[in-house]
PDB file of N, CA and C in Angstrom:
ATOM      1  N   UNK A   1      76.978-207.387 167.134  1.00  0.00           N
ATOM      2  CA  UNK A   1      77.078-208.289 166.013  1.00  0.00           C
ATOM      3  C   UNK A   1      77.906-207.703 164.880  1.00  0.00           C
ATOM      4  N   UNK A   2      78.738-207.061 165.108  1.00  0.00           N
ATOM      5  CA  UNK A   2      79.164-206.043 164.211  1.00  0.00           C
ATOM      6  C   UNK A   2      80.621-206.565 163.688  1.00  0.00           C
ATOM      7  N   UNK A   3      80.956-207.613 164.398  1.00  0.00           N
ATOM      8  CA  UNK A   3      81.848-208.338 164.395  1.00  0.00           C
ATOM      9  C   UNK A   3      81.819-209.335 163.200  1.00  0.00           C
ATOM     10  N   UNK A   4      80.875-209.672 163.154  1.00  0.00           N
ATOM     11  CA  UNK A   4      80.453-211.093 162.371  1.00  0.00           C
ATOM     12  C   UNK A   4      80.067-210.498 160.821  1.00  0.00           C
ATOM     13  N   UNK A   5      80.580-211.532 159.808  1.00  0.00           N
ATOM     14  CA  UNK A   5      80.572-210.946 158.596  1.00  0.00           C
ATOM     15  C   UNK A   5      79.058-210.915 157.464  1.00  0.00           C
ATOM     16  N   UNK A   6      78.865-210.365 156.984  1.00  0.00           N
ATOM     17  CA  UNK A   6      77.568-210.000 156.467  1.00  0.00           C
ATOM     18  C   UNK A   6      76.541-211.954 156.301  1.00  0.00           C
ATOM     19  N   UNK A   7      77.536-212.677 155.894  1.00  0.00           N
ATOM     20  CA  UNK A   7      76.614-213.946 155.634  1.00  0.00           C
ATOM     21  C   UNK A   7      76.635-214.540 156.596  1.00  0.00           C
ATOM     22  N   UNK A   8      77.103-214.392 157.709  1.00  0.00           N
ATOM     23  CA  UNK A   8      77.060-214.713 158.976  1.00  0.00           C
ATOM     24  C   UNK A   8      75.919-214.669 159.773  1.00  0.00           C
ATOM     25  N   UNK A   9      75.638-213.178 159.585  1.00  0.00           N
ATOM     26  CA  UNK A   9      74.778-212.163 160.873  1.00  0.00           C
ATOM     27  C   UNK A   9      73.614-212.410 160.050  1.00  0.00           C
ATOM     28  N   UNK A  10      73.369-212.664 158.554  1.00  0.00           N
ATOM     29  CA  UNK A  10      72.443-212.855 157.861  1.00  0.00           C
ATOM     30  C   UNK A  10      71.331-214.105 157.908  1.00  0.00           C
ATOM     31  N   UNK A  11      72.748-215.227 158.273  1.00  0.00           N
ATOM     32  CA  UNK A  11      72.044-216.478 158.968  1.00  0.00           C
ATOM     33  C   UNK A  11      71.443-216.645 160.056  1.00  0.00           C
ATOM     34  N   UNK A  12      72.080-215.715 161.064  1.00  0.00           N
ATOM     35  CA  UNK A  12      71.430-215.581 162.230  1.00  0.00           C
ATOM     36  C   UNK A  12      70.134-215.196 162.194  1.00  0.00           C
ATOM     37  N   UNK A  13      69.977-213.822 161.638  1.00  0.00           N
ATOM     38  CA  UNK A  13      69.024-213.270 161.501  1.00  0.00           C
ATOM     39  C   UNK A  13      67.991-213.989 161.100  1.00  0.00           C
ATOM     40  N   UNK A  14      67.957-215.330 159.698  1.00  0.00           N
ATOM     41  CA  UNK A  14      67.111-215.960 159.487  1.00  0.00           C
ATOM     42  C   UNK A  14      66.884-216.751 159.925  1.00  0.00           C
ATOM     43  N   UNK A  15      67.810-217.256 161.189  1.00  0.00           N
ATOM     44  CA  UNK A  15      66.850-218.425 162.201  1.00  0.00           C
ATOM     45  C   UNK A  15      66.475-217.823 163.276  1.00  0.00           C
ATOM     46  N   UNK A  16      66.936-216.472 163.915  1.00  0.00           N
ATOM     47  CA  UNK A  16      65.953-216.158 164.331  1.00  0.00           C
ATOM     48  C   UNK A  16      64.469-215.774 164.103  1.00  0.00           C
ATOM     49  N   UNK A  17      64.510-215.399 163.071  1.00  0.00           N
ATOM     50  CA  UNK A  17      63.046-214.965 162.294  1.00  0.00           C
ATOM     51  C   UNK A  17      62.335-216.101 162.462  1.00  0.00           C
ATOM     52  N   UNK A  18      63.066-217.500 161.570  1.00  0.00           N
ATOM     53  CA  UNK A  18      62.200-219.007 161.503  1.00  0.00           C
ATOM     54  C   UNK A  18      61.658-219.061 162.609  1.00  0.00           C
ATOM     55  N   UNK A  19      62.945-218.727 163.956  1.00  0.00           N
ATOM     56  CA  UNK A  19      62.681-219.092 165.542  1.00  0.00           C
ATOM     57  C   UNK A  19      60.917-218.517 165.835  1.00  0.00           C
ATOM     58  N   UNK A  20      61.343-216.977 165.747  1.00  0.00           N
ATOM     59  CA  UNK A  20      59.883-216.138 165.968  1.00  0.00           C
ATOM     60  C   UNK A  20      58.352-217.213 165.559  1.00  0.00           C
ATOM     61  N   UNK A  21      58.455-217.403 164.422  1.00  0.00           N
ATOM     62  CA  UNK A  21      57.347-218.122 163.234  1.00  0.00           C
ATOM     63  C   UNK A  21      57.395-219.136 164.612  1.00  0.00           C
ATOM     64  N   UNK A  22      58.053-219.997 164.742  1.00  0.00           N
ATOM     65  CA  UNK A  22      57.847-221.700 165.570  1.00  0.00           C
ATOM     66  C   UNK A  22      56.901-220.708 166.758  1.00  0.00           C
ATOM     67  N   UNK A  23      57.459-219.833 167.402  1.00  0.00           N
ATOM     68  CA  UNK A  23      56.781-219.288 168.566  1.00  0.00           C
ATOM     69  C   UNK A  23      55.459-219.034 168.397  1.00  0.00           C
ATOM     70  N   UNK A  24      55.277-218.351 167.164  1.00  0.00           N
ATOM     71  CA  UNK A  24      54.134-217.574 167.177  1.00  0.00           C
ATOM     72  C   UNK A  24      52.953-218.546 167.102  1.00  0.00           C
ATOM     73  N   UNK A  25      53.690-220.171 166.051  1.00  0.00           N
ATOM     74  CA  UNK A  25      53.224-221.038 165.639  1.00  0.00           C
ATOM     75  C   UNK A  25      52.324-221.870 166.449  1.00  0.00           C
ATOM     76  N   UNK A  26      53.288-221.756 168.101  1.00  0.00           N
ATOM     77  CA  UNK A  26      53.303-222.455 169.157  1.00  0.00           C
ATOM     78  C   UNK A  26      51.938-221.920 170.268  1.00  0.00           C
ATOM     79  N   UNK A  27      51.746-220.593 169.878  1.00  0.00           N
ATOM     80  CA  UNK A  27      51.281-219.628 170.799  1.00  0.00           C
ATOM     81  C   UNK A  27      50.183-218.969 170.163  1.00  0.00           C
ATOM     82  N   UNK A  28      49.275-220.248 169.585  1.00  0.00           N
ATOM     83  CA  UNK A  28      47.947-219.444 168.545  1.00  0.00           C
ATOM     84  C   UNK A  28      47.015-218.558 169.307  1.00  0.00           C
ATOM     85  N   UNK A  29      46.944-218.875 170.762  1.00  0.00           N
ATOM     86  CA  UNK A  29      46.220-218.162 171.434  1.00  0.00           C
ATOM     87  C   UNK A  29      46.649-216.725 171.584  1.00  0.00           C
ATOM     88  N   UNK A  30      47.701-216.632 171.472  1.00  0.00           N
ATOM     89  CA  UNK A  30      48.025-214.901 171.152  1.00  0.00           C
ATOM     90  C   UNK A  30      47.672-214.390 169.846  1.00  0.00           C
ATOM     91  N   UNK A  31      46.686-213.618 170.257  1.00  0.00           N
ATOM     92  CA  UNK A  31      46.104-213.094 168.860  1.00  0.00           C
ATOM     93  C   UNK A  31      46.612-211.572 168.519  1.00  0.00           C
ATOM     94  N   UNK A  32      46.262-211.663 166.747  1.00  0.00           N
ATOM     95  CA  UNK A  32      46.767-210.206 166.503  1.00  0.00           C
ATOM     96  C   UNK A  32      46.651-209.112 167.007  1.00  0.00           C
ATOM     97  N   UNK A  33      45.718-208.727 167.749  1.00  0.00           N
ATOM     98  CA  UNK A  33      45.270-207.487 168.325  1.00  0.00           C
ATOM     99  C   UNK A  33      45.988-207.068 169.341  1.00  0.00           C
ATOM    100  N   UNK A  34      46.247-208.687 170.168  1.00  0.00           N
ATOM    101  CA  UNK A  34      47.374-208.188 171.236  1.00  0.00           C
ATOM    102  C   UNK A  34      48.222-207.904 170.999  1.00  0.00           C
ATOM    103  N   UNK A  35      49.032-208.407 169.751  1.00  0.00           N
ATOM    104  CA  UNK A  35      50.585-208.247 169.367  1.00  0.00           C
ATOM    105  C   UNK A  35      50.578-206.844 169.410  1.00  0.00           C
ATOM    106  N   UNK A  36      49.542-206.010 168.004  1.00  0.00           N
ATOM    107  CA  UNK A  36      49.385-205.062 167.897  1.00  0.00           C
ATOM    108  C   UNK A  36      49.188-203.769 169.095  1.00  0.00           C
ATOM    109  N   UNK A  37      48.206-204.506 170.194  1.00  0.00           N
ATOM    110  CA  UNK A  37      48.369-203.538 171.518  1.00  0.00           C
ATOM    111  C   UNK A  37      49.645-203.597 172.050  1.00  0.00           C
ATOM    112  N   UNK A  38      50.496-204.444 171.957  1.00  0.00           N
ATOM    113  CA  UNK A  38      51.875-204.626 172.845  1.00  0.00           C
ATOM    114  C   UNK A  38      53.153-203.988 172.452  1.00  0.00           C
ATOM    115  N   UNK A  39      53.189-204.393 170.980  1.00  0.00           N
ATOM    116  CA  UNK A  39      54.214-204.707 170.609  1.00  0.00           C
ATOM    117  C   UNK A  39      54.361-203.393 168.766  1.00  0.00           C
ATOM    118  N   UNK A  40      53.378-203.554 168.449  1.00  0.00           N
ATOM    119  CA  UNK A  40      52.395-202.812 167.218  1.00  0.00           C
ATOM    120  C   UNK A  40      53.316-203.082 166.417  1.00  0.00           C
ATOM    121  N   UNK A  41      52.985-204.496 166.205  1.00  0.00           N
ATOM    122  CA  UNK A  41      53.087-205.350 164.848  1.00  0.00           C
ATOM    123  C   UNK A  41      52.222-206.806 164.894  1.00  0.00           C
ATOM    124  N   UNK A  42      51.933-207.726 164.214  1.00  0.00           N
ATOM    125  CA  UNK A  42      51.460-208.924 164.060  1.00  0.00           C
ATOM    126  C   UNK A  42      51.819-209.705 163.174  1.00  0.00           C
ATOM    127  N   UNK A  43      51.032-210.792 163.200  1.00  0.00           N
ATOM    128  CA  UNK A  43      51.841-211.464 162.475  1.00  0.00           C
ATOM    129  C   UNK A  43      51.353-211.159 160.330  1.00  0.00           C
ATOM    130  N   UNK A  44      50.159-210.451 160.393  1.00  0.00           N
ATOM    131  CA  UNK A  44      49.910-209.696 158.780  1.00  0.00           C
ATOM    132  C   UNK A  44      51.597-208.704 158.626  1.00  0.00           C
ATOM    133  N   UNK A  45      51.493-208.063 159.417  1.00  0.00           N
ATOM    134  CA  UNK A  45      52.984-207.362 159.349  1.00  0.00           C
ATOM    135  C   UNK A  45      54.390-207.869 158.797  1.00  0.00           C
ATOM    136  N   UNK A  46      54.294-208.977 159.672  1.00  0.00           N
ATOM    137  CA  UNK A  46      55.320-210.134 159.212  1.00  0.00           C
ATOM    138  C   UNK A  46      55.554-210.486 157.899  1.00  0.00           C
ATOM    139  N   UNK A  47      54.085-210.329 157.709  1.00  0.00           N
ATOM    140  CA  UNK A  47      53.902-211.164 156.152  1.00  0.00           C
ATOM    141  C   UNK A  47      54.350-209.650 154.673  1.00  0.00           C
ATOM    142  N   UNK A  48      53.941-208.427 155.508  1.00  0.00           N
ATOM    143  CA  UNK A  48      54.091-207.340 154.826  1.00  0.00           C
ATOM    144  C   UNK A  48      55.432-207.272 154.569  1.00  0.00           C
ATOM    145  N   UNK A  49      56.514-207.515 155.657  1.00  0.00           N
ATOM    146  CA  UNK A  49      57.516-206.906 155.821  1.00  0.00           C
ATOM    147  C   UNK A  49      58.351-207.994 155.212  1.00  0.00           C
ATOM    148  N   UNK A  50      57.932-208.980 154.427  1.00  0.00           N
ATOM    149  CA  UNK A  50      58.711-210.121 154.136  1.00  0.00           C
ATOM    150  C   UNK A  50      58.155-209.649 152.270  1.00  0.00           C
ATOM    151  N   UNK A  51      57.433-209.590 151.507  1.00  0.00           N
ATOM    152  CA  UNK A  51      57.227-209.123 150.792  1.00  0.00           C
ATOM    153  C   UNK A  51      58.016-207.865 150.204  1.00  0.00           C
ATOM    154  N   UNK A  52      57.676-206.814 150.972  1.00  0.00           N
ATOM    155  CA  UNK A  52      58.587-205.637 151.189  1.00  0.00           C
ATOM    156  C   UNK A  52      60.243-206.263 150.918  1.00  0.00           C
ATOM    157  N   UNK A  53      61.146-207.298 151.706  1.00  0.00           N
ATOM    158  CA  UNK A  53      62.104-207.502 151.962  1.00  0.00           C
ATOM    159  C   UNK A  53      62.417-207.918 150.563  1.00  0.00           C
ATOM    160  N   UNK A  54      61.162-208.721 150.023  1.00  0.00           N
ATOM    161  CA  UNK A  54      61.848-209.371 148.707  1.00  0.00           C
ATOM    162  C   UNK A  54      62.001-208.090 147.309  1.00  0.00           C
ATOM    163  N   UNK A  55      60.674-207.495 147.645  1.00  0.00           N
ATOM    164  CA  UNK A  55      60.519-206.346 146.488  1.00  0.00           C
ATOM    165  C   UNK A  55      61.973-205.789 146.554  1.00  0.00           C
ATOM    166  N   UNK A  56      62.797-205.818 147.500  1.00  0.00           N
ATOM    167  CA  UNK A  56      64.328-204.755 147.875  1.00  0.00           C
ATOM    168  C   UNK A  56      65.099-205.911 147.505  1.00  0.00           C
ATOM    169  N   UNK A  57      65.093-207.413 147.072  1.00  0.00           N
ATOM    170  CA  UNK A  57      65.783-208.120 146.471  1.00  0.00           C
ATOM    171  C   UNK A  57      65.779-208.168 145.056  1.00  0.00           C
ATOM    172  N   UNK A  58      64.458-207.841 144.335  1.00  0.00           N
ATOM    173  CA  UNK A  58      63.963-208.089 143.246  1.00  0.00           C
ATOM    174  C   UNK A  58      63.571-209.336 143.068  1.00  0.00           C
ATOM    175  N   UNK A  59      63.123-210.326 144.244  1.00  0.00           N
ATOM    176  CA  UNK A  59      62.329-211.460 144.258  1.00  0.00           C
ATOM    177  C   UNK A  59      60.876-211.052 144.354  1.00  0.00           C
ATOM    178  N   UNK A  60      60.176-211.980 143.875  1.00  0.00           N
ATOM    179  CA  UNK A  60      58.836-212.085 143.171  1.00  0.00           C
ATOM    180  C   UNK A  60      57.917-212.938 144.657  1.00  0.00           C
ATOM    181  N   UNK A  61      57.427-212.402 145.579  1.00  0.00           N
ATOM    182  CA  UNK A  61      56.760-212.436 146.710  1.00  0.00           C
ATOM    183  C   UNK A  61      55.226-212.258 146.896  1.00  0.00           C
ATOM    184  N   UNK A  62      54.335-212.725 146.863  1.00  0.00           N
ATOM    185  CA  UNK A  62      52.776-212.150 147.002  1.00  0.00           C
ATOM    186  C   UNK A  62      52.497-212.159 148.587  1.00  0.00           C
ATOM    187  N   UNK A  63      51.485-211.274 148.606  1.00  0.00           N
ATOM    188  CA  UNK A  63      51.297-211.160 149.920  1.00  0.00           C
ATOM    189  C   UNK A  63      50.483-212.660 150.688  1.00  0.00           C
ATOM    190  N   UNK A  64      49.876-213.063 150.053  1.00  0.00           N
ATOM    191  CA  UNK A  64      48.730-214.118 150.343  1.00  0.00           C
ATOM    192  C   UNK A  64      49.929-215.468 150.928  1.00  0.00           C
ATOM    193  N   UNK A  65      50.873-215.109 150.116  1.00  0.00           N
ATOM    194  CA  UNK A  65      52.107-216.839 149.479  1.00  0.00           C
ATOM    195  C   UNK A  65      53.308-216.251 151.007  1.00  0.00           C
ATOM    196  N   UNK A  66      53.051-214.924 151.421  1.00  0.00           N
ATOM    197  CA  UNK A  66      53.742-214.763 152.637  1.00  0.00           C
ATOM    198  C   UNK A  66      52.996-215.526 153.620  1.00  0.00           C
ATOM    199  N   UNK A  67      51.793-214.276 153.619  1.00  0.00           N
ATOM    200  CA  UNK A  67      50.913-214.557 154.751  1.00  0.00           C
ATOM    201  C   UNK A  67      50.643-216.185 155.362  1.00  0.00           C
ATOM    202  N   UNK A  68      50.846-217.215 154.193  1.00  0.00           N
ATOM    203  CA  UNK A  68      50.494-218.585 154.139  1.00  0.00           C
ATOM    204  C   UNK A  68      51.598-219.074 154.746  1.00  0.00           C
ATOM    205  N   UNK A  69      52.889-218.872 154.624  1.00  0.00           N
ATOM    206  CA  UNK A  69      54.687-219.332 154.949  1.00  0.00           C
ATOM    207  C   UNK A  69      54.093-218.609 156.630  1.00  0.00           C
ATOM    208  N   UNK A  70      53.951-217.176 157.155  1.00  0.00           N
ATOM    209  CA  UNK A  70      53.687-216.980 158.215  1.00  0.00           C
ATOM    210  C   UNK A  70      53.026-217.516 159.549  1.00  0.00           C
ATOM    211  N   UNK A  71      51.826-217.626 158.649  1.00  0.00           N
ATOM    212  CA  UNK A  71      50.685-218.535 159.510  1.00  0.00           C
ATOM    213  C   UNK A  71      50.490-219.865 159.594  1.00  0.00           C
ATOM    214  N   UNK A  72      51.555-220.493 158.816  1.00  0.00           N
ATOM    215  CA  UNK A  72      52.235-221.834 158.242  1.00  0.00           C
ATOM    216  C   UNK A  72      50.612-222.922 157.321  1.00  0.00           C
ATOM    217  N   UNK A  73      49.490-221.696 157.148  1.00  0.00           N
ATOM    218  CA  UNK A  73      48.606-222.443 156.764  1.00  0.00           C
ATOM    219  C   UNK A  73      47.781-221.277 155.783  1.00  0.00           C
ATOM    220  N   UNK A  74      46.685-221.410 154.514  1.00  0.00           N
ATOM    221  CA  UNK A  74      46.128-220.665 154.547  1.00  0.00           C
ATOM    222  C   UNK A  74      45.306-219.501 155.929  1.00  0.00           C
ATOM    223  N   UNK A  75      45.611-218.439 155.616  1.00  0.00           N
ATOM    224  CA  UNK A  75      45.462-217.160 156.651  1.00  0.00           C
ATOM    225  C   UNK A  75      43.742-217.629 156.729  1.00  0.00           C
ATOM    226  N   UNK A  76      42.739-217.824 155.783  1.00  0.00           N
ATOM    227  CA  UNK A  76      41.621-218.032 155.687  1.00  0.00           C
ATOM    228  C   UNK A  76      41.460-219.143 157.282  1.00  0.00           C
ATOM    229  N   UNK A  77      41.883-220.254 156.953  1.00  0.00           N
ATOM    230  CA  UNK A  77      41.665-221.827 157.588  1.00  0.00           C
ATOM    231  C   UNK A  77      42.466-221.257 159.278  1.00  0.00           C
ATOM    232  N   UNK A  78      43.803-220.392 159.068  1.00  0.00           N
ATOM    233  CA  UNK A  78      44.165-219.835 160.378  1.00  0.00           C
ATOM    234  C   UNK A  78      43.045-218.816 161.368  1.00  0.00           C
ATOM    235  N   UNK A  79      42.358-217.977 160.696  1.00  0.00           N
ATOM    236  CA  UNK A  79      41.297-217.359 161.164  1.00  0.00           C
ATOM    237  C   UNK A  79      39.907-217.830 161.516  1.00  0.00           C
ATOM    238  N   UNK A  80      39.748-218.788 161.038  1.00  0.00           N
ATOM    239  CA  UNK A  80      38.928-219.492 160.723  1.00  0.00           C
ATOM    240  C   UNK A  80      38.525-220.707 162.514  1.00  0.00           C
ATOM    241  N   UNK A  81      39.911-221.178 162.426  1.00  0.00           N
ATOM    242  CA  UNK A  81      40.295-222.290 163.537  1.00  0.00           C
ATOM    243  C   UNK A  81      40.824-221.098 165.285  1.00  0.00           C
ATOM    244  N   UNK A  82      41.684-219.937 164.793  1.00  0.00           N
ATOM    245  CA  UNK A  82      41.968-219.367 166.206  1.00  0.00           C
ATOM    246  C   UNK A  82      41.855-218.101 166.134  1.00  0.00           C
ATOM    247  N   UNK A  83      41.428-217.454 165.373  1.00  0.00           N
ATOM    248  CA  UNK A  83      41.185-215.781 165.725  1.00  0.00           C
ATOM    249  C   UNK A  83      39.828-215.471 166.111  1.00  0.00           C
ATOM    250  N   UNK A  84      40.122-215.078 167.635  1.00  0.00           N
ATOM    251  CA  UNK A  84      38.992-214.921 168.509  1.00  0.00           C
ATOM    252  C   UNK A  84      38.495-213.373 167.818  1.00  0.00           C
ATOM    253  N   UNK A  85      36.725-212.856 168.297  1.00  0.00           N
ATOM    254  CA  UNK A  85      36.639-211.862 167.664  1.00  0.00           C
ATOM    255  C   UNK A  85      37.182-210.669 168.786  1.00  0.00           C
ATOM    256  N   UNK A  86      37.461-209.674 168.291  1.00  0.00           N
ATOM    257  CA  UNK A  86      38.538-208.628 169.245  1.00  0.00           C
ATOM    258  C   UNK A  86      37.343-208.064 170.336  1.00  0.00           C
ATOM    259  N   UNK A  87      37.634-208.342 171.565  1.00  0.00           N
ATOM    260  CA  UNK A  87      36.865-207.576 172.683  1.00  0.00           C
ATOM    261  C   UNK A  87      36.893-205.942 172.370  1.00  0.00           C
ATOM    262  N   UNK A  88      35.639-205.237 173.144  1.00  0.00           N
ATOM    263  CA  UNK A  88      35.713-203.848 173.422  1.00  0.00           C
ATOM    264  C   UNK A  88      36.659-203.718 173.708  1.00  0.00           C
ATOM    265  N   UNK A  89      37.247-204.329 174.694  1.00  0.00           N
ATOM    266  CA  UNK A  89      38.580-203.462 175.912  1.00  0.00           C
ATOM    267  C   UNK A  89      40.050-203.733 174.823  1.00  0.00           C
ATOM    268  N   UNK A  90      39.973-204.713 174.140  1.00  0.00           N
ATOM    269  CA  UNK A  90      41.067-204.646 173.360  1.00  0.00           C
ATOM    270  C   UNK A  90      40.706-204.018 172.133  1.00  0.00           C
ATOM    271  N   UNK A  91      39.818-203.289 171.560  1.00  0.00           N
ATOM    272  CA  UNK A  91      39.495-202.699 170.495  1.00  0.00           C
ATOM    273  C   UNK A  91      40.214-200.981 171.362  1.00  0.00           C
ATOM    274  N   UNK A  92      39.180-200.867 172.464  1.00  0.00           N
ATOM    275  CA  UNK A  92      39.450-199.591 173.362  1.00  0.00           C
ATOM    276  C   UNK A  92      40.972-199.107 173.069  1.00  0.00           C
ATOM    277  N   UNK A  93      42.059-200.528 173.812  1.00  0.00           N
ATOM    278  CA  UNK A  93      43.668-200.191 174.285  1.00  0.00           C
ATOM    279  C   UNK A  93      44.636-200.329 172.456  1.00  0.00           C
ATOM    280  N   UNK A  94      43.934-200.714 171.446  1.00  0.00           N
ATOM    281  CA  UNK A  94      44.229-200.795 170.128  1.00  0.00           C
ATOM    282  C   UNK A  94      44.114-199.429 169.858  1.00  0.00           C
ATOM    283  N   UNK A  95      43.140-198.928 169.911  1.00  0.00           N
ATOM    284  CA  UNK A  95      42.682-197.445 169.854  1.00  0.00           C
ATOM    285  C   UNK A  95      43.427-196.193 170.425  1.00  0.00           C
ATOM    286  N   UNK A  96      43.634-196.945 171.718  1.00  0.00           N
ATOM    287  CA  UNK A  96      44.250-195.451 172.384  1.00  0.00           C
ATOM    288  C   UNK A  96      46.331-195.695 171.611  1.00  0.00           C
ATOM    289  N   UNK A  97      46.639-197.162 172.114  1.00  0.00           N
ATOM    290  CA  UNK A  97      48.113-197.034 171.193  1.00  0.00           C
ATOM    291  C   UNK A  97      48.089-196.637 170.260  1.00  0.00           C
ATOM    292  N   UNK A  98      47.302-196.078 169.185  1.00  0.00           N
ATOM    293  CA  UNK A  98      47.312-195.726 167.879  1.00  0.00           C
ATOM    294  C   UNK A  98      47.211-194.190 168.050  1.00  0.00           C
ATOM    295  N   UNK A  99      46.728-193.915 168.845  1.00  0.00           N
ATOM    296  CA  UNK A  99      46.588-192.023 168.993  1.00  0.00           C
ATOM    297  C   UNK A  99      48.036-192.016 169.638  1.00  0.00           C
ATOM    298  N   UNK A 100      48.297-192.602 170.520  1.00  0.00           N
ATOM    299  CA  UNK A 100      49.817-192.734 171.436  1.00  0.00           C
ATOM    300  C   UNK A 100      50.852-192.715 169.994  1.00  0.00           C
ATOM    301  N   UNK A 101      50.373-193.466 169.235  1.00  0.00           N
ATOM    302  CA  UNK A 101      51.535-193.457 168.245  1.00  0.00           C
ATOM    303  C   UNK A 101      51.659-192.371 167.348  1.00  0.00           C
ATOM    304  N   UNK A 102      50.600-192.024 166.822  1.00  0.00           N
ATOM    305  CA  UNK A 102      50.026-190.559 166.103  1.00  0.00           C
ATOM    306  C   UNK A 102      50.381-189.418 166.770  1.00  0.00           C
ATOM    307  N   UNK A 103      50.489-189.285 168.161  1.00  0.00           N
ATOM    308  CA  UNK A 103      51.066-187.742 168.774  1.00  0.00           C
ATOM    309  C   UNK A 103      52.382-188.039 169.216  1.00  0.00           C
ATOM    310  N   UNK A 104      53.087-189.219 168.904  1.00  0.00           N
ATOM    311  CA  UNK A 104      54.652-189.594 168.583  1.00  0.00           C
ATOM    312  C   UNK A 104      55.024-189.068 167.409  1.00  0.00           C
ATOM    313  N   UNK A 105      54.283-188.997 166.585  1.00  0.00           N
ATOM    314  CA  UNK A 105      55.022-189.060 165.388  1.00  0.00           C
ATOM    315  C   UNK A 105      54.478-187.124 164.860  1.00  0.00           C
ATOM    316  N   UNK A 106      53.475-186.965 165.841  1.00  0.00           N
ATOM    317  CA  UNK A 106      53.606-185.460 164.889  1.00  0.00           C
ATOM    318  C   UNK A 106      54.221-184.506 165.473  1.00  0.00           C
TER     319      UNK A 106
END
Protein backbone atom coordinates (compact mmCIF):
# COMPACT_ATOMS: atom_id res chain seq x y z
CA UNK A 1 0.00 0.00 0.00
CA UNK A 2 2.87 2.10 -0.11
CA UNK A 3 1.94 3.26 -3.32
CA UNK A 4 -1.21 5.00 -2.47
CA UNK A 5 -1.13 8.48 -1.01
CA UNK A 6 -1.62 9.19 2.69
CA UNK A 7 -5.62 10.17 2.22
CA UNK A 8 -6.02 7.38 0.22
CA UNK A 9 -4.63 4.43 2.38
CA UNK A 10 -6.34 6.43 5.23
CA UNK A 11 -9.75 5.79 3.66
CA UNK A 12 -9.11 2.44 3.24
CA UNK A 13 -8.06 1.88 6.44
CA UNK A 14 -11.37 3.41 7.74
CA UNK A 15 -13.63 1.18 5.89
CA UNK A 16 -11.90 -1.44 6.70
CA UNK A 17 -12.12 -0.81 10.38
CA UNK A 18 -16.16 0.18 9.77
CA UNK A 19 -15.91 -3.33 7.74
CA UNK A 20 -14.42 -5.19 11.07
CA UNK A 21 -17.37 -3.33 13.45
CA UNK A 22 -20.32 -4.77 10.68
CA UNK A 23 -18.51 -8.26 11.34
CA UNK A 24 -18.12 -8.22 14.76
CA UNK A 25 -21.69 -6.64 14.73
CA UNK A 26 -22.84 -9.64 12.71
CA UNK A 27 -21.09 -12.30 14.86
CA UNK A 28 -22.41 -11.49 18.58
CA UNK A 29 -21.90 -14.97 19.38
CA UNK A 30 -18.19 -14.51 19.31
CA UNK A 31 -17.44 -13.38 22.53
CA UNK A 32 -14.61 -11.39 24.07
CA UNK A 33 -12.74 -14.01 25.68
CA UNK A 34 -12.39 -15.80 22.51
CA UNK A 35 -11.13 -12.89 20.57
CA UNK A 36 -8.81 -12.44 23.42
CA UNK A 37 -7.75 -16.36 23.44
CA UNK A 38 -7.21 -16.12 19.58
CA UNK A 39 -6.35 -13.19 18.50
CA UNK A 40 -5.51 -11.03 22.11
CA UNK A 41 -7.58 -8.23 21.46
CA UNK A 42 -11.53 -7.59 21.68
CA UNK A 43 -13.71 -5.63 20.97
CA UNK A 44 -13.04 -3.21 24.74
CA UNK A 45 -9.61 -2.93 22.91
CA UNK A 46 -11.12 -1.54 19.92
CA UNK A 47 -12.75 0.89 21.89
CA UNK A 48 -9.25 1.62 23.80
CA UNK A 49 -7.37 1.92 20.75
CA UNK A 50 -9.82 4.37 19.14
CA UNK A 51 -9.64 6.74 22.09
CA UNK A 52 -5.90 6.38 22.21
CA UNK A 53 -6.07 7.24 18.25
CA UNK A 54 -7.96 10.40 19.00
CA UNK A 55 -5.86 11.51 22.19
CA UNK A 56 -2.76 11.42 19.13
CA UNK A 57 -5.22 13.73 17.14
CA UNK A 58 -6.06 16.01 19.93
CA UNK A 59 -9.78 14.97 19.53
CA UNK A 60 -11.86 14.76 22.59
CA UNK A 61 -12.96 10.80 22.76
CA UNK A 62 -14.38 9.01 26.05
CA UNK A 63 -14.03 5.65 26.52
CA UNK A 64 -17.79 4.73 27.28
CA UNK A 65 -18.84 7.17 23.74
CA UNK A 66 -16.17 4.58 21.97
CA UNK A 67 -17.13 1.56 23.56
CA UNK A 68 -20.97 2.55 22.53
CA UNK A 69 -19.84 3.46 18.45
CA UNK A 70 -18.04 -0.24 18.92
CA UNK A 71 -20.69 -2.32 20.26
CA UNK A 72 -23.05 -0.10 18.16
CA UNK A 73 -25.18 0.00 21.50
CA UNK A 74 -24.69 0.86 25.14
CA UNK A 75 -21.75 -1.82 26.26
CA UNK A 76 -24.20 -2.23 29.47
CA UNK A 77 -27.56 -3.41 27.15
CA UNK A 78 -24.61 -5.34 24.78
CA UNK A 79 -23.57 -7.48 27.83
CA UNK A 80 -26.52 -7.64 29.11
CA UNK A 81 -28.38 -9.31 25.74
CA UNK A 82 -24.95 -11.57 24.48
CA UNK A 83 -22.05 -11.93 26.75
CA UNK A 84 -22.13 -15.42 27.81
CA UNK A 85 -20.39 -15.96 31.31
CA UNK A 86 -16.61 -17.18 30.42
CA UNK A 87 -16.27 -21.10 30.86
CA UNK A 88 -13.36 -22.74 33.01
CA UNK A 89 -11.72 -24.03 29.81
CA UNK A 90 -11.81 -20.59 28.29
CA UNK A 91 -10.80 -18.83 31.51
CA UNK A 92 -7.92 -21.92 31.66
CA UNK A 93 -6.65 -21.12 27.57
CA UNK A 94 -7.07 -17.01 28.51
CA UNK A 95 -4.71 -17.82 31.24
CA UNK A 96 -2.17 -19.85 29.74
CA UNK A 97 -1.99 -17.10 26.39
CA UNK A 98 -1.24 -14.54 28.89
CA UNK A 99 1.83 -16.36 30.53
CA UNK A 100 2.63 -17.31 26.61
CA UNK A 101 2.62 -13.64 26.16
CA UNK A 102 4.53 -12.65 29.42
CA UNK A 103 7.60 -15.13 28.63
CA UNK A 104 7.45 -13.36 25.00
CA UNK A 105 7.99 -10.36 26.18
CA UNK A 106 10.63 -10.95 28.99
Amino acid sequence: MQHLDDATRTQLEAAAFRRLLRHLDANKDVQNIDLMILADFCRNCLSKWLVAAADEQGAELDYETARDYVYGMPYEEWKAKYQLKATPEQLAAFEERQARKQESQA
